[in-house]
C-alpha atoms as a PDB file:
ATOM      1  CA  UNK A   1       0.000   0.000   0.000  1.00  0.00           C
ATOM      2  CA  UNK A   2       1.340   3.810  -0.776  1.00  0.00           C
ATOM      3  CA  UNK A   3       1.565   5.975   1.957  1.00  0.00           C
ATOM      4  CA  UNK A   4      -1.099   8.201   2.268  1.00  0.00           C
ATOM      5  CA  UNK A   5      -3.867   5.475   0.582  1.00  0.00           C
ATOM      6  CA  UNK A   6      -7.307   5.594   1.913  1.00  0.00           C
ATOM      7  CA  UNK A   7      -8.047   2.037   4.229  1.00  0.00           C
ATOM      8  CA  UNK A   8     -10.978   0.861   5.863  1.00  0.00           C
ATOM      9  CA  UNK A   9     -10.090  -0.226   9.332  1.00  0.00           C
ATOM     10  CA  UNK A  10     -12.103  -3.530   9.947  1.00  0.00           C
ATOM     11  CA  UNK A  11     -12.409  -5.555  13.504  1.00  0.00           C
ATOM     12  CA  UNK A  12     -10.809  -2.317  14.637  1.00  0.00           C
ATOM     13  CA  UNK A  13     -11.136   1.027  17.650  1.00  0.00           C
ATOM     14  CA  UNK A  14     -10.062   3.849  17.354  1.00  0.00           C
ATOM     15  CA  UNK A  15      -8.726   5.947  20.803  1.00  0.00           C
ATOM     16  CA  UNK A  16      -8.109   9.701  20.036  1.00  0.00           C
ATOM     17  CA  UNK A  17      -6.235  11.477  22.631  1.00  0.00           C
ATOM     18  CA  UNK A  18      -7.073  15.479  22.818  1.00  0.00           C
ATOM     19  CA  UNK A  19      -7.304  16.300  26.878  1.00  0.00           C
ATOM     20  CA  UNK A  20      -3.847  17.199  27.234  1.00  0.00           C
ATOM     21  CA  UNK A  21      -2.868  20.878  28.870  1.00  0.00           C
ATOM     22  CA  UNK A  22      -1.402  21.955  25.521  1.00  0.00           C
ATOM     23  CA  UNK A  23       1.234  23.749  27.621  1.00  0.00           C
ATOM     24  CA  UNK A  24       3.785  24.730  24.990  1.00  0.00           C
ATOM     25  CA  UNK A  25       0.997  26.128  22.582  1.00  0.00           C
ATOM     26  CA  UNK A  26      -0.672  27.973  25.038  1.00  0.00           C
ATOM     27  CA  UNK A  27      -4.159  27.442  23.861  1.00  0.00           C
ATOM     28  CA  UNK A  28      -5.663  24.019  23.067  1.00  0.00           C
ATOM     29  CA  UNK A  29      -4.572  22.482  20.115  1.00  0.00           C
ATOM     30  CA  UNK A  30      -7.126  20.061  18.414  1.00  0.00           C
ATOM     31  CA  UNK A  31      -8.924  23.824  17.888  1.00  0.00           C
ATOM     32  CA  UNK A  32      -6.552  25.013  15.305  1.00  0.00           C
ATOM     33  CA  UNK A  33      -7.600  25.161  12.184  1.00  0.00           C
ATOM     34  CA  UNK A  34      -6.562  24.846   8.742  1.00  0.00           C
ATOM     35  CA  UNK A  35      -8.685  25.836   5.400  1.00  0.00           C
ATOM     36  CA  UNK A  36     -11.774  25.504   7.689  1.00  0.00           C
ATOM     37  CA  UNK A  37     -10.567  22.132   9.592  1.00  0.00           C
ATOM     38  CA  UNK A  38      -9.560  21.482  12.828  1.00  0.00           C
ATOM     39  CA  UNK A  39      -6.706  19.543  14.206  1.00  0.00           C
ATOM     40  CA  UNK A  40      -9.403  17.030  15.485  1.00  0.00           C
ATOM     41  CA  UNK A  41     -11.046  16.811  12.766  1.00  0.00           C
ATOM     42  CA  UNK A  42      -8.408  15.214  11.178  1.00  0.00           C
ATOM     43  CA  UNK A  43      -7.399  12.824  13.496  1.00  0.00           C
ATOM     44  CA  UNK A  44     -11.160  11.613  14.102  1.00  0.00           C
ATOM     45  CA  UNK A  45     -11.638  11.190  10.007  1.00  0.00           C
ATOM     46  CA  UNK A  46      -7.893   9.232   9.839  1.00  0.00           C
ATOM     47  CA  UNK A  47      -9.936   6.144  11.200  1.00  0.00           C
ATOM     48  CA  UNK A  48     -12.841   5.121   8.967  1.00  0.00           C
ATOM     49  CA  UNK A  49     -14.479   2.146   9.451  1.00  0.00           C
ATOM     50  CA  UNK A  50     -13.243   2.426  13.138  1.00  0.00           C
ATOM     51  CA  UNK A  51     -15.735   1.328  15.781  1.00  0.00           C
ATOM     52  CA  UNK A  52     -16.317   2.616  18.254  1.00  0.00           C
ATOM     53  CA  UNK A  53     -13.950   5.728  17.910  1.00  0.00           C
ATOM     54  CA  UNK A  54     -13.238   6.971  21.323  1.00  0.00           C
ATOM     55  CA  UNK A  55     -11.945  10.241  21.944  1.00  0.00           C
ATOM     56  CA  UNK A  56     -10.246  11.345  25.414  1.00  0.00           C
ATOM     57  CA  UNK A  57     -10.760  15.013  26.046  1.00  0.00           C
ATOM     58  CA  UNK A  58     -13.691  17.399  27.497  1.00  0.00           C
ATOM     59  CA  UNK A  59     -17.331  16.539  26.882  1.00  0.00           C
ATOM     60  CA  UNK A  60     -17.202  20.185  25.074  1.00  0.00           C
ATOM     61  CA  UNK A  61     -15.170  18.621  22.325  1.00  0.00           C
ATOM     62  CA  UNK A  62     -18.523  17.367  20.805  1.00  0.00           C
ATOM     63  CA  UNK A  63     -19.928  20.629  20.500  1.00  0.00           C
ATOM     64  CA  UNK A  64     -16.895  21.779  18.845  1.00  0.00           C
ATOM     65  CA  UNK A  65     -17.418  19.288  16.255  1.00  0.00           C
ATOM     66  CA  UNK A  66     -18.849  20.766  12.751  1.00  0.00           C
ATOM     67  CA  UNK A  67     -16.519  20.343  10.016  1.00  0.00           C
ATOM     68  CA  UNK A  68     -16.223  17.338   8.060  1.00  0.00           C
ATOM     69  CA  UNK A  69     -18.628  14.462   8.812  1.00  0.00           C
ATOM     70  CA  UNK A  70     -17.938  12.986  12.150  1.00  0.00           C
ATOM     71  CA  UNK A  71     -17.807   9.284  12.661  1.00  0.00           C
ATOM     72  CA  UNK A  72     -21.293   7.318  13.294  1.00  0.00           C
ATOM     73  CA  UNK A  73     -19.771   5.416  16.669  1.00  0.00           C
ATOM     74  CA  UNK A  74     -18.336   8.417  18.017  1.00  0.00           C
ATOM     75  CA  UNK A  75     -17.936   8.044  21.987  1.00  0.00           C
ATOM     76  CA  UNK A  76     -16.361  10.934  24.293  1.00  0.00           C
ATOM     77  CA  UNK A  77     -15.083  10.089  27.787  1.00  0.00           C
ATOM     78  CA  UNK A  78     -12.015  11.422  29.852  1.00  0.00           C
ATOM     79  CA  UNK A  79     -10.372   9.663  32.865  1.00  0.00           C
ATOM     80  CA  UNK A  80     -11.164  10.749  36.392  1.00  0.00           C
ATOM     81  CA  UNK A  81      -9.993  12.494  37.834  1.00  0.00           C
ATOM     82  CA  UNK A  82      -8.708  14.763  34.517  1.00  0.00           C
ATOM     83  CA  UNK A  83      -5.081  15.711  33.902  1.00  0.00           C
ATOM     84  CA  UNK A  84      -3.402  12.328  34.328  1.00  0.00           C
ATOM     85  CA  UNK A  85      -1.429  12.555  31.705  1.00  0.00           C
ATOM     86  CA  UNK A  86      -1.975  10.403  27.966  1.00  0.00           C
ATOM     87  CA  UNK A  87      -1.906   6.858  29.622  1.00  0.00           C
ATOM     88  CA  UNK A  88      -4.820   7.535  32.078  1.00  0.00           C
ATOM     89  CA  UNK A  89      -6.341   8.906  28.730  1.00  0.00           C
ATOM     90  CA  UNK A  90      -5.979   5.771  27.434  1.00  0.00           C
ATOM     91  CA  UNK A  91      -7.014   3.603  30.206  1.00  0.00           C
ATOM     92  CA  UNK A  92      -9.964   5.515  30.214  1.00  0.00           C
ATOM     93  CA  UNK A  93     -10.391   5.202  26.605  1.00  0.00           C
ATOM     94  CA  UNK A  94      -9.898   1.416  26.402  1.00  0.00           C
ATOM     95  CA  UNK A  95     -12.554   1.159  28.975  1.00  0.00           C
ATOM     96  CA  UNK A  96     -15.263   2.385  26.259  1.00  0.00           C
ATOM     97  CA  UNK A  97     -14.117  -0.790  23.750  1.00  0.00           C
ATOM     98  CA  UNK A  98     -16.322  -3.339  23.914  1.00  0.00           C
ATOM     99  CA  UNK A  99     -15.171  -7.055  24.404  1.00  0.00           C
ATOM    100  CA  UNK A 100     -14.239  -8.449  20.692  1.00  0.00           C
ATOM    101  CA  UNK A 101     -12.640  -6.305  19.294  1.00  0.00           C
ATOM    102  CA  UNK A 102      -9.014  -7.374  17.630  1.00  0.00           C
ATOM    103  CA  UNK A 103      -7.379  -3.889  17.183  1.00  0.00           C
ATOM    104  CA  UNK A 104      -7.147  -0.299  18.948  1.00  0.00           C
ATOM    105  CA  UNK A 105      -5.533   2.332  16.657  1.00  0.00           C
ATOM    106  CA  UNK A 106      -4.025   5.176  19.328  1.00  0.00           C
ATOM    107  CA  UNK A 107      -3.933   8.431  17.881  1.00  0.00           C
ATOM    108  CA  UNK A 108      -3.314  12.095  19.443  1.00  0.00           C
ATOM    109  CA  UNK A 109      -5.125  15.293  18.082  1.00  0.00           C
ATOM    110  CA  UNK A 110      -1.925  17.010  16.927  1.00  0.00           C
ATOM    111  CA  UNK A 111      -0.768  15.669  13.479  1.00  0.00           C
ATOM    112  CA  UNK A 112      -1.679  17.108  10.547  1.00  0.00           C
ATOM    113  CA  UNK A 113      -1.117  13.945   8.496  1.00  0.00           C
ATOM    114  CA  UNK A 114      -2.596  11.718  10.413  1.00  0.00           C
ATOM    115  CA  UNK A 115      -4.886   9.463   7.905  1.00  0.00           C
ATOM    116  CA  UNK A 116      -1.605   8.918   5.985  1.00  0.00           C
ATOM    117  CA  UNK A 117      -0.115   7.515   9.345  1.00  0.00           C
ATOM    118  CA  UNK A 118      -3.000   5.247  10.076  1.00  0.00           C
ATOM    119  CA  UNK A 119      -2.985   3.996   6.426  1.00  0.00           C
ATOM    120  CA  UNK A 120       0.728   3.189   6.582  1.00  0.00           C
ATOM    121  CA  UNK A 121       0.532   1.375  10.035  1.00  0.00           C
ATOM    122  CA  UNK A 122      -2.952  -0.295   8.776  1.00  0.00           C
ATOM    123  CA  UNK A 123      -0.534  -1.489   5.609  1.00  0.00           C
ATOM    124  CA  UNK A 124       1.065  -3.913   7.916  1.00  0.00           C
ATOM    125  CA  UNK A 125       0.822  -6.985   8.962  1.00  0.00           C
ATOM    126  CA  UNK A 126       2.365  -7.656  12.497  1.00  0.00           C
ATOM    127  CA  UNK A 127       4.466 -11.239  13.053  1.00  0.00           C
ATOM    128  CA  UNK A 128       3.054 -13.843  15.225  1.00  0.00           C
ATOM    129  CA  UNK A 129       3.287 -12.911  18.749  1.00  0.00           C
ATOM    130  CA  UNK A 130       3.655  -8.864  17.914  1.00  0.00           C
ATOM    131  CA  UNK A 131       1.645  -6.627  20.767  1.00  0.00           C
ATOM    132  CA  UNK A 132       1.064  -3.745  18.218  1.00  0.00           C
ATOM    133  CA  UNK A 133       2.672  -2.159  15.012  1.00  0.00           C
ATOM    134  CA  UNK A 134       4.132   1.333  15.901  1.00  0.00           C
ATOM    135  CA  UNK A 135       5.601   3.649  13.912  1.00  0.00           C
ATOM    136  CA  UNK A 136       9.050   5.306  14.059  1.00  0.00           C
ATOM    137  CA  UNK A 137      10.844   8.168  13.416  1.00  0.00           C
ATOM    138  CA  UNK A 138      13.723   8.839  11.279  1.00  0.00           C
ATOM    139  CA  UNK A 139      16.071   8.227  14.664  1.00  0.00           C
ATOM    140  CA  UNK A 140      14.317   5.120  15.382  1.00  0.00           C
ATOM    141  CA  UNK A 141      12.479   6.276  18.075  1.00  0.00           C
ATOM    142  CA  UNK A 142       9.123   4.406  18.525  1.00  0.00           C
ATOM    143  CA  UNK A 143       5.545   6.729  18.899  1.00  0.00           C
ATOM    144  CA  UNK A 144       4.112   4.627  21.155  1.00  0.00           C
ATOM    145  CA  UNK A 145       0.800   6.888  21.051  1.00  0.00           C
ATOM    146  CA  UNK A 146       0.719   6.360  17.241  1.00  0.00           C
ATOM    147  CA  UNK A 147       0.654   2.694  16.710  1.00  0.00           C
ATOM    148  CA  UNK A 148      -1.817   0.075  16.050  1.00  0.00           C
ATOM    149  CA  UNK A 149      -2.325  -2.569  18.808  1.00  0.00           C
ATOM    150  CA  UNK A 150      -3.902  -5.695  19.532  1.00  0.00           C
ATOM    151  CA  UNK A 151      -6.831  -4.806  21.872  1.00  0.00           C
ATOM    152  CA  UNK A 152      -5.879  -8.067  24.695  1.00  0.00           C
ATOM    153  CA  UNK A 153      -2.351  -6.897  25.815  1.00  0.00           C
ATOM    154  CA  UNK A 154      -3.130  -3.356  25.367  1.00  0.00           C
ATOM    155  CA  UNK A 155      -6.300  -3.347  27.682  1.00  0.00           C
ATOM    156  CA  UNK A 156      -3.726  -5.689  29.921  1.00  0.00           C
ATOM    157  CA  UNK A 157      -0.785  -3.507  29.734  1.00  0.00           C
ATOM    158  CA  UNK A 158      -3.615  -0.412  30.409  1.00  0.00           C
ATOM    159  CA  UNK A 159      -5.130  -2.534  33.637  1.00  0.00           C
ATOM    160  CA  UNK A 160      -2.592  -1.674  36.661  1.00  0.00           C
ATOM    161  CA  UNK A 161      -2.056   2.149  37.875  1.00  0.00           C
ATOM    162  CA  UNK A 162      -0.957   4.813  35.197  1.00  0.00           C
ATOM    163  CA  UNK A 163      -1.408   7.984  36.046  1.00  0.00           C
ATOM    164  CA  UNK A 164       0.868  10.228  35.824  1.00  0.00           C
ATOM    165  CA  UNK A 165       3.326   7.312  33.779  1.00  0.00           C
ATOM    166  CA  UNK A 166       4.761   8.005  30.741  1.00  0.00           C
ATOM    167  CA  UNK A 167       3.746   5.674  27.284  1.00  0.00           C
ATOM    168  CA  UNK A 168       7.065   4.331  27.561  1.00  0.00           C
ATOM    169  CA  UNK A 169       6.670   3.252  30.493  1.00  0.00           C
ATOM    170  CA  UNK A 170       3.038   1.639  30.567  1.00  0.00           C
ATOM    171  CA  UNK A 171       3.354   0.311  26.480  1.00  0.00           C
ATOM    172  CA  UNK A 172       7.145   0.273  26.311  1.00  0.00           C
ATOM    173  CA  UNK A 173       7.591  -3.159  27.054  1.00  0.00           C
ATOM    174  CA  UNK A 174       4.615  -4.752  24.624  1.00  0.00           C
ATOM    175  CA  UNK A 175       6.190  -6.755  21.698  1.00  0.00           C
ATOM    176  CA  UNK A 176       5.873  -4.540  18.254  1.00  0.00           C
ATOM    177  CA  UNK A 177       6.791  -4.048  15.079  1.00  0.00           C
ATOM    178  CA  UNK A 178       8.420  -0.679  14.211  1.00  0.00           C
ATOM    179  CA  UNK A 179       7.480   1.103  10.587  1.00  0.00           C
ATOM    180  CA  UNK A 180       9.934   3.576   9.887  1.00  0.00           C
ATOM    181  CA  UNK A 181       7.925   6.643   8.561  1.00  0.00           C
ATOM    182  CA  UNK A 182       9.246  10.194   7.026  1.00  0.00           C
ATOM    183  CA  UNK A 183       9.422  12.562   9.667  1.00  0.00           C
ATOM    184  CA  UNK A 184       7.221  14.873   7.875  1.00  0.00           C
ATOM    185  CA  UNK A 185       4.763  12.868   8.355  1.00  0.00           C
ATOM    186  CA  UNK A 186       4.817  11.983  12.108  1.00  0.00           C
ATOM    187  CA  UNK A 187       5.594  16.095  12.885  1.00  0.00           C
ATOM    188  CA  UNK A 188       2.945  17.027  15.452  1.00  0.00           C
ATOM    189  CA  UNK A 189       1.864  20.867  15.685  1.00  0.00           C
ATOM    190  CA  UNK A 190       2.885  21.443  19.616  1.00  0.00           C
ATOM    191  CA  UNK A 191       3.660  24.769  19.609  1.00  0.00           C
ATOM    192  CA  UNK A 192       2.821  27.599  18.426  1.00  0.00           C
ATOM    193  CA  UNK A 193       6.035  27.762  15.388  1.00  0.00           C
ATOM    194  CA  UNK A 194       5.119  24.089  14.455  1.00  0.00           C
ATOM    195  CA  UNK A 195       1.651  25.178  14.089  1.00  0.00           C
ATOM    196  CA  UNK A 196       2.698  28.444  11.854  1.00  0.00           C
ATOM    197  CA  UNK A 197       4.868  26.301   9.407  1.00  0.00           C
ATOM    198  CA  UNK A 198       1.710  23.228   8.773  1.00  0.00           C
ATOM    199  CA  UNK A 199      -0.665  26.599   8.006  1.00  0.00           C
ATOM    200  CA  UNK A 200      -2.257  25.963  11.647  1.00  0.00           C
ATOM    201  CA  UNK A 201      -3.771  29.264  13.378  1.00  0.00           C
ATOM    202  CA  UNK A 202      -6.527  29.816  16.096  1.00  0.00           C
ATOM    203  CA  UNK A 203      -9.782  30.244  15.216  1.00  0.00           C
ATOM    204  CA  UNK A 204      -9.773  34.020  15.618  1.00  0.00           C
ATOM    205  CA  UNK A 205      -6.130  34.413  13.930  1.00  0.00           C
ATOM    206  CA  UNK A 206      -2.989  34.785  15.683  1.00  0.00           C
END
């Protein structure tokens, strides 16, 4: 499969991070928009075919909601208490897939090229005995929040206490296959130079 071709994810969950503090941006980030599209808009369309697709982040975020069409199973939660960090985000996520379903794709709000991520990590078959298949960056270091995992030993690895722990630390250890991917396309828009350079502004401007 090319990079950057259209998939159907089958069998498969999406969970969509967007309740972190966006500290380094200032303001919050899945808001910014691009030619009339928000940062979460395109991560929640980079999953079709994805059910349910859970996103992590304020119960406002559905209300914010009105570009593109939306996915049909869309389901908004956020851990409890908030602010734990991405990995209470996902426990809390993982919670809303229901029993029997093979894959999670994990996804955060931030990158502008997300559908051609998910296609290239959907492209890929994992080996026997592979946890999830995660992609890398052009220094080999693994995105462990962009990755596509079986749904068993993530809910496992998800089970004991994460707050507060980094995804290296609560998925670091799961058995994957790493897809080296052009940096270009894993750059996430976390501040407010990256979000300049992608063609990201605020709402009302800068």
């Amino acid at each position: 499969m090319r990079t950057g071709e259209e998939v159907t994810l089958e069998n498969t969950a999406a969970i969509v991070l967007s309740g972190g503090r966006s500290a380094r941006m200032g303001r919050p980030k899945h808001a910014l928009v691009r030619d009339g599209v928000t940062l979460l808009e395109i991560a929640l369309s980079a999953c079709p075919g994805a059910r349910p697709v859970v996103l992590v982040g304020p119960v406002s975020l559905r209300a914010e909601l009105n570009g593109p069409p939306q996915p049909e199973h869309l389901v908004v939660t956020r851990e409890d208490p908030p602010g734990g960090g991405p990995c209470a985000g996902l426990a809390a996520g993982i919670e809303r897939v229901p029993a029997g379903v093979e894959w999670v794709q994990l996804l955060t709000c931030d990158l502008p090229r997300a559908p051609e991520v998910v296609a290239a990590l959907a492209a890929v078959e994992p080996p026997r005995g592979a946890a999830a298949v995660v992609a890398t960056d052009s220094s080999g270091w693994p995105q462990l929040l962009c990755g596509r995992y079986r749904a068993a030993p993530l809910r496992a690895a998800l089970a004991g206490e994460v707050r507060d722990r980094s995804a290296r630390r609560v998925l670091g250890d799961l058995v994957r296959q790493e897809i080296p991917l052009e940096d270009v396309l894993l750059a996430d828009v976390d501040d407010p130079d990256a979000a300049r350079r992608a063609g990201f502004s605020p709402p009302g401007g800068w």
